[in-house]
Structures are given as C-alpha cells and as structure tokens.
C-alpha atoms as a PDB file:
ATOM      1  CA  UNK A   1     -34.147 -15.263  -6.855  1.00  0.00           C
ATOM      2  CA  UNK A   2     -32.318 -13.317  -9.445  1.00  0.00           C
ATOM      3  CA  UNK A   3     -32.369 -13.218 -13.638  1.00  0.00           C
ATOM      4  CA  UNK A   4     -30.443 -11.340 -15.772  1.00  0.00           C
ATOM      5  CA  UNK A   5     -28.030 -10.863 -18.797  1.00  0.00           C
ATOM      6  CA  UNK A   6     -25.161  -9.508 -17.318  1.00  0.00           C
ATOM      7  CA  UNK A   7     -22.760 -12.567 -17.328  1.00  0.00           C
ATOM      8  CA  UNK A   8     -22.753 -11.844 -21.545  1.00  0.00           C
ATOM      9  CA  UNK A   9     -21.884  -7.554 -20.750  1.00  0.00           C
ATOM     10  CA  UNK A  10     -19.105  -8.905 -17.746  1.00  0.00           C
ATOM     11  CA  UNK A  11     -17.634 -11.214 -20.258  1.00  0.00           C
ATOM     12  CA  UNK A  12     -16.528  -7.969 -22.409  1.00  0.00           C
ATOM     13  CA  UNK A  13     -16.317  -5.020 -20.077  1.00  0.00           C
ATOM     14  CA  UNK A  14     -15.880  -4.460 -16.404  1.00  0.00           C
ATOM     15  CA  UNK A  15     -19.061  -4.646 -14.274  1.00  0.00           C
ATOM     16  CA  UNK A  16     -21.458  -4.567 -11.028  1.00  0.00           C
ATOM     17  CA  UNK A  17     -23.559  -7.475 -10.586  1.00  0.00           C
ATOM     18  CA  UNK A  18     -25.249  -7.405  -7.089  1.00  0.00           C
ATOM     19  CA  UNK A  19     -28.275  -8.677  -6.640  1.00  0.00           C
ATOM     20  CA  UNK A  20     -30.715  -6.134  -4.687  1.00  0.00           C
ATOM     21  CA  UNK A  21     -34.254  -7.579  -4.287  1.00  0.00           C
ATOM     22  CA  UNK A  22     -37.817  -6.349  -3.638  1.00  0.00           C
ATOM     23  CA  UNK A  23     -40.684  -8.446  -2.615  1.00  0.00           C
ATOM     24  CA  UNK A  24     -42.653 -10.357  -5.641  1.00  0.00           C
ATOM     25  CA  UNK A  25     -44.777 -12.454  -3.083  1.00  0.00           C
ATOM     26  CA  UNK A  26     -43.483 -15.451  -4.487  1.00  0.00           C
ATOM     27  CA  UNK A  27     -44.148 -14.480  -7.922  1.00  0.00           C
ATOM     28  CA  UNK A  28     -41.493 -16.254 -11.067  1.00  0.00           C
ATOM     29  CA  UNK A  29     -39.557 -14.406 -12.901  1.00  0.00           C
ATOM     30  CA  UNK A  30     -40.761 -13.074 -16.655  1.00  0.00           C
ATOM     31  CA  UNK A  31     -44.284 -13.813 -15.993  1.00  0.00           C
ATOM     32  CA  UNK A  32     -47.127 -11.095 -15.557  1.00  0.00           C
ATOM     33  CA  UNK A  33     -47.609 -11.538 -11.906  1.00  0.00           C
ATOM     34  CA  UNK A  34     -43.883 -10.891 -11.370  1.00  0.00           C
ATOM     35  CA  UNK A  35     -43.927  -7.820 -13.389  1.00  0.00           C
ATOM     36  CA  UNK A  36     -47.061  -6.112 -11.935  1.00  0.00           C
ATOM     37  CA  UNK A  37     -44.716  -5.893  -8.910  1.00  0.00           C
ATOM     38  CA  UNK A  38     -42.137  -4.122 -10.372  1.00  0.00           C
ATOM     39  CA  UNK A  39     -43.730  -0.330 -10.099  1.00  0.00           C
ATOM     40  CA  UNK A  40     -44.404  -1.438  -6.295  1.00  0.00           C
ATOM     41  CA  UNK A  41     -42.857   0.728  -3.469  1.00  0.00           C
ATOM     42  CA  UNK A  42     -40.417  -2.536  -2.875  1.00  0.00           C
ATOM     43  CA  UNK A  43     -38.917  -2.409  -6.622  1.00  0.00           C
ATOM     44  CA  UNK A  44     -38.623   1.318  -6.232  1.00  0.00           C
ATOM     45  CA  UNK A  45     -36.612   1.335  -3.077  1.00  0.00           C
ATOM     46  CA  UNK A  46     -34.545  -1.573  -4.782  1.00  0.00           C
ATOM     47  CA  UNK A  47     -34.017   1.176  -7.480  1.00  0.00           C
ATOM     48  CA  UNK A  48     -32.899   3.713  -5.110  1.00  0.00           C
ATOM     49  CA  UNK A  49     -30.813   1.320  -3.066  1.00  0.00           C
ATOM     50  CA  UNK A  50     -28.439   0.652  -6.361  1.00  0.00           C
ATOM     51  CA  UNK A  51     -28.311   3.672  -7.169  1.00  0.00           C
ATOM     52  CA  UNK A  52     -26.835   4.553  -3.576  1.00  0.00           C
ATOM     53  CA  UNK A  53     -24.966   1.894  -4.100  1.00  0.00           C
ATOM     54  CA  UNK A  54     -23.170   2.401  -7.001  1.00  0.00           C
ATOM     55  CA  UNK A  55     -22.748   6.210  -5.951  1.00  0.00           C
ATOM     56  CA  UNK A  56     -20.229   5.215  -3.603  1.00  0.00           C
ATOM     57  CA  UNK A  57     -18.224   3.358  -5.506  1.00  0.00           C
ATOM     58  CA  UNK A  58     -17.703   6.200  -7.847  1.00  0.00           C
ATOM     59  CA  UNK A  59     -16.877   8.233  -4.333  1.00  0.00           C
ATOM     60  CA  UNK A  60     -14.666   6.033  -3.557  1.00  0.00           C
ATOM     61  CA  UNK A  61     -13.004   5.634  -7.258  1.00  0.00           C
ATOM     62  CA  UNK A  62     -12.786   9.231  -7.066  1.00  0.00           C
ATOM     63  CA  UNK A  63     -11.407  10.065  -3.789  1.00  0.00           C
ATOM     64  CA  UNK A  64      -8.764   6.688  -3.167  1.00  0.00           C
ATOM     65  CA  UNK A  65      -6.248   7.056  -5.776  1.00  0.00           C
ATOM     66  CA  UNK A  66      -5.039   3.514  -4.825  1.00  0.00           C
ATOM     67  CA  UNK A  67      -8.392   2.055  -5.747  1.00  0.00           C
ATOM     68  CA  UNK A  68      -8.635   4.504  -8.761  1.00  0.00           C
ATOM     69  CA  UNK A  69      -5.196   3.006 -10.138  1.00  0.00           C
ATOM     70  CA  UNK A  70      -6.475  -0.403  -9.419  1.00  0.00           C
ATOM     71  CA  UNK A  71      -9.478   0.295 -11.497  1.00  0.00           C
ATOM     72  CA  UNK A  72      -7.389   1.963 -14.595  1.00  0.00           C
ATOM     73  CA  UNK A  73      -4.932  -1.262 -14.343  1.00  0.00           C
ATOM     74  CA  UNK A  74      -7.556  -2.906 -14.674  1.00  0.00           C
ATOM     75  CA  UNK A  75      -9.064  -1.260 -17.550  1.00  0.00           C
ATOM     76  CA  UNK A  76      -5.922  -1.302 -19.214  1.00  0.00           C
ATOM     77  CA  UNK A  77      -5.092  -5.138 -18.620  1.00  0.00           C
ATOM     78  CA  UNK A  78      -8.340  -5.995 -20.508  1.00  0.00           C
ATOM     79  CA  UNK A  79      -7.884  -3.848 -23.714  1.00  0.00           C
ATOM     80  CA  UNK A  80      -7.033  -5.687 -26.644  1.00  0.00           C
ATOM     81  CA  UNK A  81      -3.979  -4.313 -28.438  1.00  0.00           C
ATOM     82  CA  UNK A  82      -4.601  -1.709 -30.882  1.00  0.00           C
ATOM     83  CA  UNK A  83      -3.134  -2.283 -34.515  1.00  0.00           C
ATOM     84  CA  UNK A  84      -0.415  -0.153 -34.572  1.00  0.00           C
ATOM     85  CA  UNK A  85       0.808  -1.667 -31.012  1.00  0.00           C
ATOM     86  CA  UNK A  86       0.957  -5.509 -32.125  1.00  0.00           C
ATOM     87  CA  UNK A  87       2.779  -4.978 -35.830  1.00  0.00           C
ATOM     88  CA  UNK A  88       5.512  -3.052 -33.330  1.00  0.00           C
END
C-alpha cells in the first residue's frame, strides 16, 4: 500500500515516484499505529534503500552522456517560454 502527494510535485517538475515499502503489520495509512512503525528498523532500511537508489541514477546521469542529454531535453521541453522568447 502506498500514499503520497507526489502526483501534484510530478505534474510541475520532473520526478521519482517508486514505491519502497517497510513492514506496518497491516497497519492503515495516517493513523497512529501506522506511524509508530515508521522509526522501525524496516522504515529505516526503506530509507536507506532510496537513497541507494536514487544515488545511481545520479551515477548514471553523470557518467552516460546519452542519458544526461535525455534528461536536459527533457528539462528543456517542459520549461515554459520566458518573456522575452514568446514576444520574439
């Protein structure tokens, strides 16, 4: 099970969305049970799993210059024009 806010950040700049889980025995989402399991050993090797994550795709930005274009096209394809560009 996953919740989150990201689909209103994605809508307006590029993002990650995986979904990495940790064991909530069960436990719904926003309620106290669910949260007391959040500073368990399971949420913080979720942590450290995105984080590892998300490393290597900064390696990989960094080192592939094909996949580092890709990402600036992409950038650049999803910039609104600036003032001076649309009166032109």
């Amino acid at each position: 099970m996953a919740c989150t806010d990201m689909g209103n950040v994605s809508r307006v700049l590029p993002a990650l969305h995986p979904t990495i889980g940790y064991d909530t025995e069960g436990a719904r989402h926003h309620t106290a049970p669910f949260a007391r399991y959040g500073n368990s050993p399971g949420a913080d090797r979720a942590v450290l799993d995105g984080a590892i994550a998300l490393a290597h795709v900064g390696v990989e930005l960094a080192t592939d210059p094909a996949q580092r274009r890709r990402c600036l096209d992409l950038l650049t394809a999803r910039r609104p024009a600036s003032d001076g560009a649309s009166r032109a």
